[in-house]
N, C-alpha and C. Protein backbone atom coordinates (compact mmCIF):
# COMPACT_ATOMS: atom_id res chain seq x y z
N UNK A 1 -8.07 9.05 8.95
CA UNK A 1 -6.69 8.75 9.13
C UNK A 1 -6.43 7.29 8.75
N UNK A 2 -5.68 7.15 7.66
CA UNK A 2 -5.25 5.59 7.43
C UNK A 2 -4.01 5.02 8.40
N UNK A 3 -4.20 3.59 8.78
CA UNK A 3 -2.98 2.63 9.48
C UNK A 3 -2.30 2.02 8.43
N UNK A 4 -0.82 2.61 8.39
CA UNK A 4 0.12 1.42 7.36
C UNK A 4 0.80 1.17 8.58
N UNK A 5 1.36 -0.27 7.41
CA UNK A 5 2.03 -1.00 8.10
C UNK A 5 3.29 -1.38 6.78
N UNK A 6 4.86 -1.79 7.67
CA UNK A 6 5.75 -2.33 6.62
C UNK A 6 6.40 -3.55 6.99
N UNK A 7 5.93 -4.32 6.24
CA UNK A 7 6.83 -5.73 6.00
C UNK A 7 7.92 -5.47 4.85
N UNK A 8 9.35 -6.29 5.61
CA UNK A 8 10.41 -6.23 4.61
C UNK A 8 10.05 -7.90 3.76
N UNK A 9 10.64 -7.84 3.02
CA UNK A 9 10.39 -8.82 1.93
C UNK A 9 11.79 -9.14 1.33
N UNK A 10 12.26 -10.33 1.56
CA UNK A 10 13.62 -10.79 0.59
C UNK A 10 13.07 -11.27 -1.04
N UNK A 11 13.70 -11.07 -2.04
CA UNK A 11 12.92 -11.77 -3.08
C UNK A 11 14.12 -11.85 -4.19
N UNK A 12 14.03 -12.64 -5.47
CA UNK A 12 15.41 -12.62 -6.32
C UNK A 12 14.52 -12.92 -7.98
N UNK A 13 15.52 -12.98 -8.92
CA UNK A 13 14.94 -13.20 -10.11
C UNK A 13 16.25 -13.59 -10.27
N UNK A 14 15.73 -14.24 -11.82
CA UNK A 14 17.14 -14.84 -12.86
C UNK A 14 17.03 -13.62 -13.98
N UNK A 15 15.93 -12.67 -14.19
CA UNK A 15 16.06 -11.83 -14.61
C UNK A 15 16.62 -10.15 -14.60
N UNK A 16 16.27 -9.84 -13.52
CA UNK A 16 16.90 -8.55 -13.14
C UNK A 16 16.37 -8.42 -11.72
N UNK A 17 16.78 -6.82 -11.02
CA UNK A 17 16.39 -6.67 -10.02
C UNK A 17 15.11 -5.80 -10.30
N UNK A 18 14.62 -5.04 -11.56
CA UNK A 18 13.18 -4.75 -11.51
C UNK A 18 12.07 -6.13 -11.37
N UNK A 19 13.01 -7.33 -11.93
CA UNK A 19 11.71 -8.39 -11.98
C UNK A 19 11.89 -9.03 -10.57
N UNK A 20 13.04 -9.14 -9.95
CA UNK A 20 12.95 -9.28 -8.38
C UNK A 20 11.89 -8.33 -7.32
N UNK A 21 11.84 -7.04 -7.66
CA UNK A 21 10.93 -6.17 -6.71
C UNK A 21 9.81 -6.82 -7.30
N UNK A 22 9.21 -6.96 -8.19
CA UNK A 22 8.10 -7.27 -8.95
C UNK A 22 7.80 -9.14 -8.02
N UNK A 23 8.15 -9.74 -8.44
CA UNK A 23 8.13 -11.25 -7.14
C UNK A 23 7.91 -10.55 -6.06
N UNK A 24 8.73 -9.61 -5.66
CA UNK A 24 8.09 -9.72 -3.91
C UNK A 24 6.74 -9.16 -3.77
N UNK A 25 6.77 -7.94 -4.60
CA UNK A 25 5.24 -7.48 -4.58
C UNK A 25 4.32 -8.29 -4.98
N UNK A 26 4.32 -9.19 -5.81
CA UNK A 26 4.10 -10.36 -6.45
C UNK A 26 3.21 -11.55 -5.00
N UNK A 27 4.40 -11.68 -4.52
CA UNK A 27 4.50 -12.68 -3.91
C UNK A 27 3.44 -12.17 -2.15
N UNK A 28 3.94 -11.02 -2.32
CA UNK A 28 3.31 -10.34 -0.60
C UNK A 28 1.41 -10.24 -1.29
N UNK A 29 1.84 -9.79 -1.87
CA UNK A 29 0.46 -9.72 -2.59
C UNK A 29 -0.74 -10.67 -2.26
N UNK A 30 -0.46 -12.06 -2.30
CA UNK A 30 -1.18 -12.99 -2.21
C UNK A 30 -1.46 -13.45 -0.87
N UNK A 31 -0.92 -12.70 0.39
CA UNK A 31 -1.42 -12.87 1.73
C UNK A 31 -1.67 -11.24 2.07
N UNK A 32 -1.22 -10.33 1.68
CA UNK A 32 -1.27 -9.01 1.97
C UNK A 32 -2.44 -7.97 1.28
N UNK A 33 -3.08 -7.55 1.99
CA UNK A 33 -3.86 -6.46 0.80
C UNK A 33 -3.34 -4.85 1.09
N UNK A 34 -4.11 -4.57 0.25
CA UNK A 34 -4.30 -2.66 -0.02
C UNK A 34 -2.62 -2.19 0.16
N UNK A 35 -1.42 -2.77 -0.77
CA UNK A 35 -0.04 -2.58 -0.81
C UNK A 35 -0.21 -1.47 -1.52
N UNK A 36 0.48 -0.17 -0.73
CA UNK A 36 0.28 0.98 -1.19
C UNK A 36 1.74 1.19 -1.76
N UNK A 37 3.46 0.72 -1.51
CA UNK A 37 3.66 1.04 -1.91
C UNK A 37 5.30 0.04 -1.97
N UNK A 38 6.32 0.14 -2.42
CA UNK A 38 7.73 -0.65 -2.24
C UNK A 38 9.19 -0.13 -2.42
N UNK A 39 9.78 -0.27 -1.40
CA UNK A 39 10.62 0.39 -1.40
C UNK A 39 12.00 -0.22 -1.37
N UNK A 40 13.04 -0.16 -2.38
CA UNK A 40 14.18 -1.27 -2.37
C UNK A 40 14.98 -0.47 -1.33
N UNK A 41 15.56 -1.25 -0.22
CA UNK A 41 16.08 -1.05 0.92
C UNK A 41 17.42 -1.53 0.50
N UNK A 42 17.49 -2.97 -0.27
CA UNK A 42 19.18 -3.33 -0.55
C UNK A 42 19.46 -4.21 -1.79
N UNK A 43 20.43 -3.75 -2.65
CA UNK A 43 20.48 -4.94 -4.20
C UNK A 43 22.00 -5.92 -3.60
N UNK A 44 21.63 -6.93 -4.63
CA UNK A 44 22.46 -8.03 -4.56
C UNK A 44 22.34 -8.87 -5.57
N UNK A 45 23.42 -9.86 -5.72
CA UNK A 45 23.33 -10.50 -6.84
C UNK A 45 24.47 -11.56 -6.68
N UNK A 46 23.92 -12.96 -7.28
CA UNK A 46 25.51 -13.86 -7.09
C UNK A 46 25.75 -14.07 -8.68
N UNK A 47 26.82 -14.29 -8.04
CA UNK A 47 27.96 -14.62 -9.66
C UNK A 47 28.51 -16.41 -9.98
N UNK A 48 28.45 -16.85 -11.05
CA UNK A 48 28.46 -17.69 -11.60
C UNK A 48 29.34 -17.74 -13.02
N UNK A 49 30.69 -18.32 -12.74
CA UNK A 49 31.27 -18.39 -14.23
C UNK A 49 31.32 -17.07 -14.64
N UNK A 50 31.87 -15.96 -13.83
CA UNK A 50 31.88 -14.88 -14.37
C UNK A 50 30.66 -13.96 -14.88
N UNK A 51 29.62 -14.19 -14.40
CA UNK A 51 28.62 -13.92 -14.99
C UNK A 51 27.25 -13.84 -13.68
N UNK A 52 26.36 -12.62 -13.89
CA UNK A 52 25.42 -12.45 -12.51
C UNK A 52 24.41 -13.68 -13.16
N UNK A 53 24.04 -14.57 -12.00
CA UNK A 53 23.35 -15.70 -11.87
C UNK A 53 21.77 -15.17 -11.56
N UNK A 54 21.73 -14.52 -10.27
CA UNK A 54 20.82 -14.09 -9.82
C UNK A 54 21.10 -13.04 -8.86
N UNK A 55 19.53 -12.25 -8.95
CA UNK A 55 19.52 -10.80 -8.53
C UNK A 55 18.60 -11.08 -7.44
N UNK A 56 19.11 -10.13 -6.75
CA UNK A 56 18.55 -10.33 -4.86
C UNK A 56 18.07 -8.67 -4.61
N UNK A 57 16.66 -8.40 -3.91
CA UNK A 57 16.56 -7.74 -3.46
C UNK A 57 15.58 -7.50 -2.30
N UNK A 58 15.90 -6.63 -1.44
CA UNK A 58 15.48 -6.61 0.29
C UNK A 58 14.58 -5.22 -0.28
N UNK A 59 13.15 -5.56 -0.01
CA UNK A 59 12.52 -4.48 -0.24
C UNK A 59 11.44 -4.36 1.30
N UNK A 60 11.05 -3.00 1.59
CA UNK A 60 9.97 -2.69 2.32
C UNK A 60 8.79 -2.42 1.61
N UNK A 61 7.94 -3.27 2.12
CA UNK A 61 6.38 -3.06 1.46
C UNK A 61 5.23 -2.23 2.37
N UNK A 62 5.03 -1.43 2.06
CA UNK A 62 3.81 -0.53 3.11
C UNK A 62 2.67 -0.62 2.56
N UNK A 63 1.80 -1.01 3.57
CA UNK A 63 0.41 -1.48 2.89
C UNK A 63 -0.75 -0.36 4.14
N UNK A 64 -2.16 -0.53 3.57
CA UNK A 64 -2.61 -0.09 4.77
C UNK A 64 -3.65 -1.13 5.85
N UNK A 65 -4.03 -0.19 6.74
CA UNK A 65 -4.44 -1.76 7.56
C UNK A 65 -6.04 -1.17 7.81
N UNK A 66 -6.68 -2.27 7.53
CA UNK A 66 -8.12 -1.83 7.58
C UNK A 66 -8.70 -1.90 8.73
């Protein structure tokens, strides 16, 4: 029987919101192991001059626990 566990994760890009999920997994990554999987919970984005600046997204990360 495996133990997961889920941490939510805020994270953003100047590129999109696939390269935002990608940072958080990115980013959890480097204190977190065996991340089994990510799940976008909420998108966002601010605006600038008419134009999306940056992309925001609230993801859940489920990993397992050894």
């Amino acid at each position: 029987m495996a133990v997961l566990k889920v941490i939510e994760v805020l994270a953003n890009s100047s590129k999109g919101w696939e390269d935002a999920a990608h940072n958080a997994v990115t980013h959890a990554s480097k204190s977190v192991n065996n991340i089994k999987s990510v799940y976008i919970n909420e998108q966002s984005a601010t605006v600038k001059d008419g134009k999306i600046d940056n992309y925001r997204v609230n993801v859940k990360i489920t990993f397992e626990v050894n």
